[in-house]
Protein backbone atom coordinates (compact mmCIF):
# COMPACT_ATOMS: atom_id res chain seq x y z
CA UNK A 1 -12.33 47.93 -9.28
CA UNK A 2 -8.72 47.23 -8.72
CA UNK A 3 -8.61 43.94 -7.02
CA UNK A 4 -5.68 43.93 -4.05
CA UNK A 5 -2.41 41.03 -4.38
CA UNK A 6 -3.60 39.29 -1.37
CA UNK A 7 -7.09 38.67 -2.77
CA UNK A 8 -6.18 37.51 -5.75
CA UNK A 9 -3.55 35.30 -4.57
CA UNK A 10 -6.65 33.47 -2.04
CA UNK A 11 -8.77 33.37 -4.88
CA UNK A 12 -5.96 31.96 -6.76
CA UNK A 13 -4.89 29.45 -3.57
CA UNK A 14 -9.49 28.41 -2.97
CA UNK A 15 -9.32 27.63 -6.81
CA UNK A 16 -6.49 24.99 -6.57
CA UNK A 17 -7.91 23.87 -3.03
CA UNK A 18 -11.56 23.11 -4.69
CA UNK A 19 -9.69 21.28 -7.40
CA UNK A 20 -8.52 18.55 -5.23
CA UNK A 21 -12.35 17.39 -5.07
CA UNK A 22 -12.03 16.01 -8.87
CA UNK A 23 -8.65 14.80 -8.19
CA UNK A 24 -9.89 13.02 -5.49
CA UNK A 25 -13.00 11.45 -7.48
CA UNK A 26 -10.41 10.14 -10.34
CA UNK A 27 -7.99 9.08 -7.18
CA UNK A 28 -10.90 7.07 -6.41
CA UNK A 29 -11.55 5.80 -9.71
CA UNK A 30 -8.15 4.64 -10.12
CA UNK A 31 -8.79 2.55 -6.90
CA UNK A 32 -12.04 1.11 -7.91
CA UNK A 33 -10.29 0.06 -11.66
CA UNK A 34 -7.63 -1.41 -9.83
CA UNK A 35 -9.89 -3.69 -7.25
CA UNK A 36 -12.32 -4.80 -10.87
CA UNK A 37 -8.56 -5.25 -12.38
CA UNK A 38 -7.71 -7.67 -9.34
CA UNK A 39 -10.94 -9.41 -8.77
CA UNK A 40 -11.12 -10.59 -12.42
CA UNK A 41 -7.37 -12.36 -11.96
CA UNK A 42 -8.49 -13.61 -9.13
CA UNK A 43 -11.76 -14.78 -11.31
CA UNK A 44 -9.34 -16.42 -13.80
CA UNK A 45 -7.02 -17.75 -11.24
CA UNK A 46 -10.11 -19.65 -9.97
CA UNK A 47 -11.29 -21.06 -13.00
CA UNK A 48 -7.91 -22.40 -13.48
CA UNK A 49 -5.36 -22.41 -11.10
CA UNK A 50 -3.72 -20.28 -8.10
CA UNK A 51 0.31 -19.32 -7.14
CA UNK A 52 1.60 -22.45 -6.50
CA UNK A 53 4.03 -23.81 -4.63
CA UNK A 54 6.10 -27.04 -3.67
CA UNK A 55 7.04 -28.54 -0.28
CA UNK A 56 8.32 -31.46 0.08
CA UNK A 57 9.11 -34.50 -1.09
CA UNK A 58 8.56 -35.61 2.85
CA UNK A 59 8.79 -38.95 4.12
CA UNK A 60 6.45 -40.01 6.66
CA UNK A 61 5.62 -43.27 8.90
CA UNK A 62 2.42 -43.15 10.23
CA UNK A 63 2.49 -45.06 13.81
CA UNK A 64 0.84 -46.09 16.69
CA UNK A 65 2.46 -46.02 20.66
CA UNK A 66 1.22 -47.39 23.57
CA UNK A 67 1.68 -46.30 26.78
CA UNK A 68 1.77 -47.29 30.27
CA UNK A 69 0.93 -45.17 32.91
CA UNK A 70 0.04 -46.38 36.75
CA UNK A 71 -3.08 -45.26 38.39
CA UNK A 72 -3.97 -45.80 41.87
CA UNK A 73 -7.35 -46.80 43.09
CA UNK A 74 -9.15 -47.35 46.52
CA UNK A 75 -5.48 -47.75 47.96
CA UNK A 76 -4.38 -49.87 44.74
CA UNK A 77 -1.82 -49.14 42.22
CA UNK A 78 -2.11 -50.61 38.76
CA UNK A 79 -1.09 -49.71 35.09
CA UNK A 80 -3.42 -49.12 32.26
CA UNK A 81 -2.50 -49.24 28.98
CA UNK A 82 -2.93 -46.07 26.58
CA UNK A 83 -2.13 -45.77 22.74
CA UNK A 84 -2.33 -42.65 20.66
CA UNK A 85 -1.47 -42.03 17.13
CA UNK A 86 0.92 -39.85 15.56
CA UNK A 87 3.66 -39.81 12.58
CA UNK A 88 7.48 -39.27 11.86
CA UNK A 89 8.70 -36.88 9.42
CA UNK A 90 11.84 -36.99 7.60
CA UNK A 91 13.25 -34.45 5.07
CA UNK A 92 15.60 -35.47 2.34
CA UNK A 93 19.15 -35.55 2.41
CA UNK A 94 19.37 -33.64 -1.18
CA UNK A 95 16.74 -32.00 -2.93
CA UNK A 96 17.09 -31.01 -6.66
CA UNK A 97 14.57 -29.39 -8.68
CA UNK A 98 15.00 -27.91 -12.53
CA UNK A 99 11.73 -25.90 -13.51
CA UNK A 100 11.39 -24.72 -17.61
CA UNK A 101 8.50 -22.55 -17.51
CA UNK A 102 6.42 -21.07 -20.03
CA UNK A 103 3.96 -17.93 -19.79
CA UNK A 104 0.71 -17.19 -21.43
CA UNK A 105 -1.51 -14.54 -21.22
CA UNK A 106 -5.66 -15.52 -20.15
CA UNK A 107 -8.22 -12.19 -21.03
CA UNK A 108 -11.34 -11.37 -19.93
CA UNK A 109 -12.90 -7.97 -21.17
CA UNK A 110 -9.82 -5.87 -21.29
CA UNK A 111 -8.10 -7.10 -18.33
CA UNK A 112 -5.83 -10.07 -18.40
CA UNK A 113 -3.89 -12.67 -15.94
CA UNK A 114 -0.81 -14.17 -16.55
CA UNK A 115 -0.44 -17.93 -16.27
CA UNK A 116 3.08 -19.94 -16.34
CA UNK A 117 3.12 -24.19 -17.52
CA UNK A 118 6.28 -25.06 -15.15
CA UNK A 119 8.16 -28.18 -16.38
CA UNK A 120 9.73 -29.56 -13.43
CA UNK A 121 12.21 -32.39 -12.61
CA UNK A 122 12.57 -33.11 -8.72
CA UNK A 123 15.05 -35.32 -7.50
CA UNK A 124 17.38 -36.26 -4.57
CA UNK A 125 17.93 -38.59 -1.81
CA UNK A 126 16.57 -39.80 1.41
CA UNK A 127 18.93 -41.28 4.02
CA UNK A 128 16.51 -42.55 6.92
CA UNK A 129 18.08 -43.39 10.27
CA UNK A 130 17.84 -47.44 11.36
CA UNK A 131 14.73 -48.32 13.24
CA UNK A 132 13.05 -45.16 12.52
CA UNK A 133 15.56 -43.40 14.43
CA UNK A 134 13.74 -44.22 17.56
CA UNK A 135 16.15 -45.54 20.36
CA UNK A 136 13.71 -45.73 23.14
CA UNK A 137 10.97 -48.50 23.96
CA UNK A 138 10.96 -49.59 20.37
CA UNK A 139 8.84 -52.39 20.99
CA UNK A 140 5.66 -49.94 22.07
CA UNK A 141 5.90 -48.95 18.31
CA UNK A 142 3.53 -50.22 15.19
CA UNK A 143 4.46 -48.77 12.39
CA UNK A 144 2.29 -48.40 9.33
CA UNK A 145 3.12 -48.08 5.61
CA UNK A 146 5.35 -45.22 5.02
CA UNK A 147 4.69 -42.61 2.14
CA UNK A 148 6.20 -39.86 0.50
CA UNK A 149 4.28 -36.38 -0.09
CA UNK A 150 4.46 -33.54 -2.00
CA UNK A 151 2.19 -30.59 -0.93
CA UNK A 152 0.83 -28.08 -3.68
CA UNK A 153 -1.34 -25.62 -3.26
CA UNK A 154 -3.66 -26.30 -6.26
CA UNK A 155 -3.69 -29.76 -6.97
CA UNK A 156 -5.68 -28.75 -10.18
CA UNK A 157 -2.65 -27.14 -11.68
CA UNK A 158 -0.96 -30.77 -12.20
CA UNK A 159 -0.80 -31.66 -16.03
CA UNK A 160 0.65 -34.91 -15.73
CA UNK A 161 0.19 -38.23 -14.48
CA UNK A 162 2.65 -38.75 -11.58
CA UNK A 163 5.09 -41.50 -10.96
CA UNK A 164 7.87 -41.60 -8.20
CA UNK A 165 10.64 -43.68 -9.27
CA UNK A 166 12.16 -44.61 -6.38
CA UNK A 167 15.20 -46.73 -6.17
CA UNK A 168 14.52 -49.67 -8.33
CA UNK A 169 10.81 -49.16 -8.23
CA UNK A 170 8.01 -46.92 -9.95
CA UNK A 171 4.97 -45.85 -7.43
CA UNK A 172 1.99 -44.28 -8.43
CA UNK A 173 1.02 -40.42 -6.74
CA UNK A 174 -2.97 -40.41 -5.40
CA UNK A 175 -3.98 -37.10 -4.73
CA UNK A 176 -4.14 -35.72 -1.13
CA UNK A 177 -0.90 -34.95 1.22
CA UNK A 178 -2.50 -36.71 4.05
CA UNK A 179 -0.97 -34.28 6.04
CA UNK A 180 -3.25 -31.75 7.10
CA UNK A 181 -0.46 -29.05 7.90
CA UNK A 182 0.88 -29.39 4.31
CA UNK A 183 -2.54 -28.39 2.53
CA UNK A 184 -3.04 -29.53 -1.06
CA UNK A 185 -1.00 -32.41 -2.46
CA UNK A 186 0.05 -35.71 -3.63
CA UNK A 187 1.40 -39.02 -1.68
CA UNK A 188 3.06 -41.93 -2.54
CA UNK A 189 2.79 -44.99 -0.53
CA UNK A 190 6.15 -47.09 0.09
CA UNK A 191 5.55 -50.54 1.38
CA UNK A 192 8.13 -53.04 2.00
CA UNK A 193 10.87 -50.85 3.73
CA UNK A 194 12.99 -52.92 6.03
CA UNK A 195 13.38 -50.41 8.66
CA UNK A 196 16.14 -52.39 10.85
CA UNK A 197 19.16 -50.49 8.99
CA UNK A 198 19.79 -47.30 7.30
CA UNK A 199 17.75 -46.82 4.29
CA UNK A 200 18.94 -44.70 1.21
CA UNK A 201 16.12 -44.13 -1.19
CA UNK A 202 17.37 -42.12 -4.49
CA UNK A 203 13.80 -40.48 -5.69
CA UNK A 204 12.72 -38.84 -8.91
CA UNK A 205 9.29 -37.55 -10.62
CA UNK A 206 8.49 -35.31 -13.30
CA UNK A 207 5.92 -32.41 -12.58
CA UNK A 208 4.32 -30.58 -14.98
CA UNK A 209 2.72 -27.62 -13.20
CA UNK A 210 0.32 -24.73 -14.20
CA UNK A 211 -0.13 -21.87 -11.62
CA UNK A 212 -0.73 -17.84 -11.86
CA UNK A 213 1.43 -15.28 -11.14
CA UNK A 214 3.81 -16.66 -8.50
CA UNK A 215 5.41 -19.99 -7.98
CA UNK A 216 7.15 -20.93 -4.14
CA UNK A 217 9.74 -23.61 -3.90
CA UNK A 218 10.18 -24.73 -0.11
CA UNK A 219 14.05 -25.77 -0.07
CA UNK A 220 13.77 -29.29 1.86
CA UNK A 221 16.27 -30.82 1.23
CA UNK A 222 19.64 -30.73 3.89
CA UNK A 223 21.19 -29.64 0.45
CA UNK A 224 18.77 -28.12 -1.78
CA UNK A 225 19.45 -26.81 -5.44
CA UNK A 226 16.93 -25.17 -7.44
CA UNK A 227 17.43 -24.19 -11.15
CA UNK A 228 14.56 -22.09 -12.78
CA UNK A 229 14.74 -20.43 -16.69
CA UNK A 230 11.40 -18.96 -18.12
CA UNK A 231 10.91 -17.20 -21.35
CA UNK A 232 9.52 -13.86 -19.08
CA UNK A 233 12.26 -10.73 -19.18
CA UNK A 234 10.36 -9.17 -16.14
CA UNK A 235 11.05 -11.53 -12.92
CA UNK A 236 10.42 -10.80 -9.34
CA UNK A 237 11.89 -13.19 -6.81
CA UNK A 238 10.43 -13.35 -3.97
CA UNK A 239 10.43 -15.03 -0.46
CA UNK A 240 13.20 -15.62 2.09
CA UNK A 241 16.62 -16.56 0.09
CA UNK A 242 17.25 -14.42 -2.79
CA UNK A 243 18.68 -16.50 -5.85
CA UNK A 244 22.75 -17.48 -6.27
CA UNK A 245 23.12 -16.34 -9.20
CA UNK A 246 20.92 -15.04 -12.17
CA UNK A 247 20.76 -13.94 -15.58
CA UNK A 248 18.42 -11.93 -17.13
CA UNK A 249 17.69 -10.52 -20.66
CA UNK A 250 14.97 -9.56 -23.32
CA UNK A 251 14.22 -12.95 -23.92
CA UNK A 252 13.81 -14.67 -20.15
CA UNK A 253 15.80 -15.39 -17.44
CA UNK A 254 17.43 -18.28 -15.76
CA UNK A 255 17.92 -17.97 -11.98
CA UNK A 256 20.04 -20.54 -9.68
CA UNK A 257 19.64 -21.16 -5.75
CA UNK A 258 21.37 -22.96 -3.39
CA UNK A 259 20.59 -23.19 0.40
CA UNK A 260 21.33 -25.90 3.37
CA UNK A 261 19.64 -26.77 6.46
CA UNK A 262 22.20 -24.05 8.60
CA UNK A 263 20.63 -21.28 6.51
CA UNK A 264 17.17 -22.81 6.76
CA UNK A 265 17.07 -24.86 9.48
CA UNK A 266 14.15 -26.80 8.18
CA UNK A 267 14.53 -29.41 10.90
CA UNK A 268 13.57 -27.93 14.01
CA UNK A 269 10.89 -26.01 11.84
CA UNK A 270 9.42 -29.63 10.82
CA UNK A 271 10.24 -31.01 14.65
CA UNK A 272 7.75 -27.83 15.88
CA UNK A 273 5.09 -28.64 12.83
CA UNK A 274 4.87 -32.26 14.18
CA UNK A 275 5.04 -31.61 17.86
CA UNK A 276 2.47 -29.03 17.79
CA UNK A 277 0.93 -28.27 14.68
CA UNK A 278 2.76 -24.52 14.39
CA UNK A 279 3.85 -25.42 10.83
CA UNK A 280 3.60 -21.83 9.26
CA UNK A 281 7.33 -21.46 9.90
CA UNK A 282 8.02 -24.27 8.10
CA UNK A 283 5.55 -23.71 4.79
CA UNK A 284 6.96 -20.18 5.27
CA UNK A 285 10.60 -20.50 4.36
CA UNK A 286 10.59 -20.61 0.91
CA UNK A 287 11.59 -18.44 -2.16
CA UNK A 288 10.31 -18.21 -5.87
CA UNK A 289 9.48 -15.63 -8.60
CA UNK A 290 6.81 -13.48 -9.61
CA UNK A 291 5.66 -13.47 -13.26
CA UNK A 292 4.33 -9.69 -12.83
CA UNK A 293 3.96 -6.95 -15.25
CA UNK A 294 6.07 -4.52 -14.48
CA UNK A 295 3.85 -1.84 -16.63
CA UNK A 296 1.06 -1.77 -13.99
CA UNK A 297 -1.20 1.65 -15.35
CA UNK A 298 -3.22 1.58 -12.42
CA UNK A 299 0.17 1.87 -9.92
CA UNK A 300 1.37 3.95 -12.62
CA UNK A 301 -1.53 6.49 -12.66
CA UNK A 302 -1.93 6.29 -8.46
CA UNK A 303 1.73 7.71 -8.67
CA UNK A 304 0.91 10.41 -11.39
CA UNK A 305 -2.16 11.71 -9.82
CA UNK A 306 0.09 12.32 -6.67
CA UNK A 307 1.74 15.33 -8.49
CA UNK A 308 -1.46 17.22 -9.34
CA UNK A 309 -1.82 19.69 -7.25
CA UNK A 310 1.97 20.51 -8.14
CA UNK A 311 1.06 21.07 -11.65
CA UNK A 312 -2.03 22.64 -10.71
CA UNK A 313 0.07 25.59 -8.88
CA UNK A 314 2.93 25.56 -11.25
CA UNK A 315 0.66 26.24 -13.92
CA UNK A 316 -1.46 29.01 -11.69
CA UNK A 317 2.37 30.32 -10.64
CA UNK A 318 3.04 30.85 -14.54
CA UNK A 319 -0.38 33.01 -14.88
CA UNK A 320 0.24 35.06 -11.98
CA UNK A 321 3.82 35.83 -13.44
CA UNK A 322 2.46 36.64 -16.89
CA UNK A 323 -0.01 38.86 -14.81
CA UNK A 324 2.23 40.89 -12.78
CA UNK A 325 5.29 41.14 -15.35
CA UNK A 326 3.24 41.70 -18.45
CA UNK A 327 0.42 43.87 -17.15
CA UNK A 328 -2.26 41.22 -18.05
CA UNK A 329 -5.49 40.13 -15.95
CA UNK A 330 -6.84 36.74 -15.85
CA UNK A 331 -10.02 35.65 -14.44
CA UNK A 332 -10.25 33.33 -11.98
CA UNK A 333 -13.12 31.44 -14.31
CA UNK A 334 -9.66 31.15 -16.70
CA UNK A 335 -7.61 29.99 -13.99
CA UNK A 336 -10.38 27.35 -13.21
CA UNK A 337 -11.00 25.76 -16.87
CA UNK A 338 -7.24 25.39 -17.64
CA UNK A 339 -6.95 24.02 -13.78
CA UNK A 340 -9.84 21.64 -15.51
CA UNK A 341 -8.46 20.53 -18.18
CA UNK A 342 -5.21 19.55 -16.24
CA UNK A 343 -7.38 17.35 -13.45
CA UNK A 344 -9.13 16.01 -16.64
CA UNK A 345 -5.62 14.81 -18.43
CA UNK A 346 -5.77 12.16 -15.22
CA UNK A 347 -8.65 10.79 -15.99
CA UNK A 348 -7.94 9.95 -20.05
CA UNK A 349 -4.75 8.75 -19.07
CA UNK A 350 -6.52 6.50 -16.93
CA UNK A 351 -9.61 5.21 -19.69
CA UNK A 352 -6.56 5.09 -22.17
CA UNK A 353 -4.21 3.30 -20.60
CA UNK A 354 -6.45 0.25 -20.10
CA UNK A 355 -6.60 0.04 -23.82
CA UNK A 356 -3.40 1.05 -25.71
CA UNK A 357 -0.83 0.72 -22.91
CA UNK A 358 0.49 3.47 -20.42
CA UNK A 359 3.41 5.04 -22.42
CA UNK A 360 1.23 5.50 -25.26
CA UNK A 361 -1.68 6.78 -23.13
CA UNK A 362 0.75 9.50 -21.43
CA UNK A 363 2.05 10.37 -24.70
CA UNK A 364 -1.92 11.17 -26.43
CA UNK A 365 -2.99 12.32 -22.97
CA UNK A 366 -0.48 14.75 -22.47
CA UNK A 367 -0.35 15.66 -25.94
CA UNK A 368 -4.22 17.06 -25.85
CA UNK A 369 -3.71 18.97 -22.15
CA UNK A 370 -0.77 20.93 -23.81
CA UNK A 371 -2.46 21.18 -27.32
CA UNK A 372 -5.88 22.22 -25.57
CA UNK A 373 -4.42 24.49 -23.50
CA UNK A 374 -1.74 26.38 -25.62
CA UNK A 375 -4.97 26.92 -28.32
CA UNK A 376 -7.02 28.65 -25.23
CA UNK A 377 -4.29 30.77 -23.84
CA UNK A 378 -3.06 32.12 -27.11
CA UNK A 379 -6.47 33.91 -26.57
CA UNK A 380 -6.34 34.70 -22.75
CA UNK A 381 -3.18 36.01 -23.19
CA UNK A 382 -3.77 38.09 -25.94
CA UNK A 383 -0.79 36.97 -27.76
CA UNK A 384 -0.39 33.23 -29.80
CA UNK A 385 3.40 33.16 -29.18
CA UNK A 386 2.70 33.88 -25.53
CA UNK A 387 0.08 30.90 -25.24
CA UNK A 388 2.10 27.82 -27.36
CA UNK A 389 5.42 29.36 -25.17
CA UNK A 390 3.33 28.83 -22.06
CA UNK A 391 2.19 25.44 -23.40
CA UNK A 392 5.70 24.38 -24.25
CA UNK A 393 6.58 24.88 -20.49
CA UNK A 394 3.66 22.93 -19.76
CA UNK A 395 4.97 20.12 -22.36
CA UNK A 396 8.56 20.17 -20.53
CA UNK A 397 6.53 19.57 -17.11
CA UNK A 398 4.30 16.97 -18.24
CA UNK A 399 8.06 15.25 -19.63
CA UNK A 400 9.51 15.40 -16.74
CA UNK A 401 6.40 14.06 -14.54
CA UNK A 402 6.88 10.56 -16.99
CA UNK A 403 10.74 10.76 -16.45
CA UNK A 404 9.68 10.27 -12.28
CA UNK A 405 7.31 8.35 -12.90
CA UNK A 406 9.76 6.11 -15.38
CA UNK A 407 12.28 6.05 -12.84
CA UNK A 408 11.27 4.81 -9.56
CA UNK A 409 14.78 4.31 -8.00
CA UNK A 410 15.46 8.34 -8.15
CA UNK A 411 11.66 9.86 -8.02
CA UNK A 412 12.15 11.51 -4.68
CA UNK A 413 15.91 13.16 -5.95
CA UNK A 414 14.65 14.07 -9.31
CA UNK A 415 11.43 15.76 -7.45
CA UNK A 416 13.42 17.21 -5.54
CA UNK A 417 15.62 18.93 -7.90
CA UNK A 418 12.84 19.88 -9.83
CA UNK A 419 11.21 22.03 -7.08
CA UNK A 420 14.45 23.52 -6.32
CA UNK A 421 14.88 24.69 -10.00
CA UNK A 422 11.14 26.00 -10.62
CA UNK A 423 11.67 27.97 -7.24
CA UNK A 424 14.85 29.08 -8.43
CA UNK A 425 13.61 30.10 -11.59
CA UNK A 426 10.51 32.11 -10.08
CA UNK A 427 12.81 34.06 -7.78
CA UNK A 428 14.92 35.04 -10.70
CA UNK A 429 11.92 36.58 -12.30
CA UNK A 430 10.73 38.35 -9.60
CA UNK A 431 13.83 39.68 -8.16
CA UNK A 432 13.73 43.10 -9.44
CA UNK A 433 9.68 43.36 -8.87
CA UNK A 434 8.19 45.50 -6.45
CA UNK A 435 5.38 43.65 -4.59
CA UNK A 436 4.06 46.87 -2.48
CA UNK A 437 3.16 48.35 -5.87
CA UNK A 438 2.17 44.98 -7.63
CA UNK A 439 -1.12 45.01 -5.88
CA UNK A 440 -1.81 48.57 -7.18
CA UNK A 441 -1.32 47.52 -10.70
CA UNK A 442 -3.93 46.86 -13.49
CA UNK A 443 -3.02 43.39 -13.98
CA UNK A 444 -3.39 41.80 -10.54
């Protein structure tokens, strides 16, 4: 029995529908990969060190205030005496830090993390107001030994043991901020400060720093300069100030900022951290880089797996042409193992791009579809120059797919333009056909 156009074009349209199902399994595959992929950074990160990143030096002075408030009682007024604790916080004047940092790579199974060895030099000046800066009731002040700290996130990341020189002295780092608002850290105490006129302190230490994937700089100082060159060709930077100026090639980069306390205002950000403990604007202004991989398969094959279905009724829009122009029937069983074996090219690319890298994966992948395909439809088609011309279409497709894929900038034009031209190209074909009597004929 003849089969009518409109049947065989729902059959056609329930085939591609019922092979979203796979496509969805391998979508969540792809997922599930991914989350394994992240966990086991996360795993290595742990066993070694996080993203780190550096705020401060700060200078604080711990202190102690009493206060005297009046009370009244049974018809008497008196004062009583009332002392709470507290600190000041200053920020250098000038902050200067110039990071060298080295990547490695840390595997486990088949997935790996990338760590960075940061060799830092931070250095600059503090210029600290006389008396503390305090100009009212001075003498209900007792001030306790100042210090200097440094927060970083993972203290454990450190690979050196740290000295501040500062001035004409050398002090020893202890671990902890003793802030609680700054996290993880180090602290210097600084006895001996004779707080009754303007104190300069010039400061210097050398950090050595391991951390993974990121690194965060908070710019402190009321001028800050920050100079950072790594051997990776692949930076992201990151975070609130973008850098001054930057240079980038095959073999690393070297990246240069430069901010001020107008474009940070870093003061009243501290002033709010010690008047109320809302310090997440202040640890928040900060910029950096990201040491990531810019060949992530797994974001790679997410995008990929997006265009599917296209394929999948590209390739069913070239059988119904070869159908109704060349007289031919195909089976929907046909239709369904070559829509098969192009759900299935998702899932190698996916196994094989864990191993041997995505380029090459797409590339072998891609290569067996076509190859598969062209061998079973120079039988379908009843003709081998009508099945390898069919998979050479197919091989021009699956180009052009990497091309988007390759070019993330101009995905959405070039997608565009491709649609256009395929639609283009199937109304060309069909403009002289006659659809009333293409349902009547032997091949649909």
């Amino acid at each position: 029995m003849k089969k009518t156009l409109g049947l065989k074009l729902g059959t056609i349209a329930l085939l591609a529908i019922g092979l979203l199902i796979p496509l969805m399994m391998i979508g969540g595959l792809i997922s599930e990969r991914q989350s394994l992929r992240d966990s086991v950074i996360d795993d290595i990160a742990k066993s070694s060190s996080y993203a780190q990143q550096i705020s401060g030096p700060v200078l604080v002075v711990p202190y102690r205030k009493t206060e005297r408030v009046w009370k009244t009682q049974d018809g008497n007024s008196f004062q009583e005496a009332r002392t709470y604790t507290s600190y000041l916080a200053f920020l250098p004047e000038t902050f200067n830090l110039d990071a060298d940092v080295k990547t490695e790579q840390r595997s486990r199974g088949i997935y790996e993390a990338r760590l960075y060895h940061a060799q830092s030099r931070v250095s600059g000046q503090f210029r600290i107001p006389a008396n503390w800066g305090i100009e009212n009731d001075l003498d209900d002040y007792r001030f306790e030994t100042p210090f200097i700290a440094v927060g970083i996130n993972d203290i454990r990341g450190i690979q050196n043991g740290l000295q501040l020189q500062l001035n004409d002295r050398t002090l020893d780092f202890t671990a902890g901020s003793g802030l609680d608002w700054m996290g993880g850290g180090v602290r210097a105490m600084v006895p001996g400060l004779d707080d009754k006129q303007e104190i300069r302190l010039d400061y210097a230490f050398d950090l050595k720093l391991q951390g993974t994937g990121e690194l965060h700089v908070v710019p402190v100082g009321r001028s800050s300069t920050v100079n950072v060159s790594a051997n990776w060709p692949h930076p992201s930077f990151i975070g609130n100030y973008l850098p001054n100026n930057r240079e980038i090639s095959d073999k690393g980069f070297n990246a240069h900022w430069q901010t001020s306390f107008f474009s940070t205002n870093l003061e009243d950000a501290l002033a709010r951290c010690v008047a109320s403990d809302k310090c997440a604007d202040f640890q928040g202004r900060r910029f950096g880089v990201s040491f990531v991989d810019p060949v992530d398969q797994y974001l790679k094959s997410e995008r990929a797996i997006k265009y599917a279905l296209l394929f999948i009724a590209l390739t069913f829009a070239g059988f119904f042409l070869f159908e109704v122009l060349r007289d031919l029937s195909v089976h929907p069983i046909q239709y369904a193992l070559v829509g098969g074996a192009l759900a299935l090219f998702y899932l190698l690319l996916l196994s094989l791009s864990e191993h041997i890298g995505f380029g090459l994966a797409y590339l072998l992948s891609a290569s067996g579809c076509v190859l598969l395909i062209g061998f079973y439809l120079a039988h379908v088609l009843r003709s081998p120059a009508r099945g390898y011309a069919f998979a050479g279409g197919l091989a021009v497709l699956y180009g052009l797919l990497f091309g988007l894929l390759s070019a993330e900038d101009y995905a959405l034009l070039m997608g565009a333009l491709l649609l256009f031209a395929l639609l283009g190209a199937f109304m060309v074909l069909t403009r002289r056909l006659d659809w009333y009597r293409a349902g009547q004929r032997g091949g649909v």
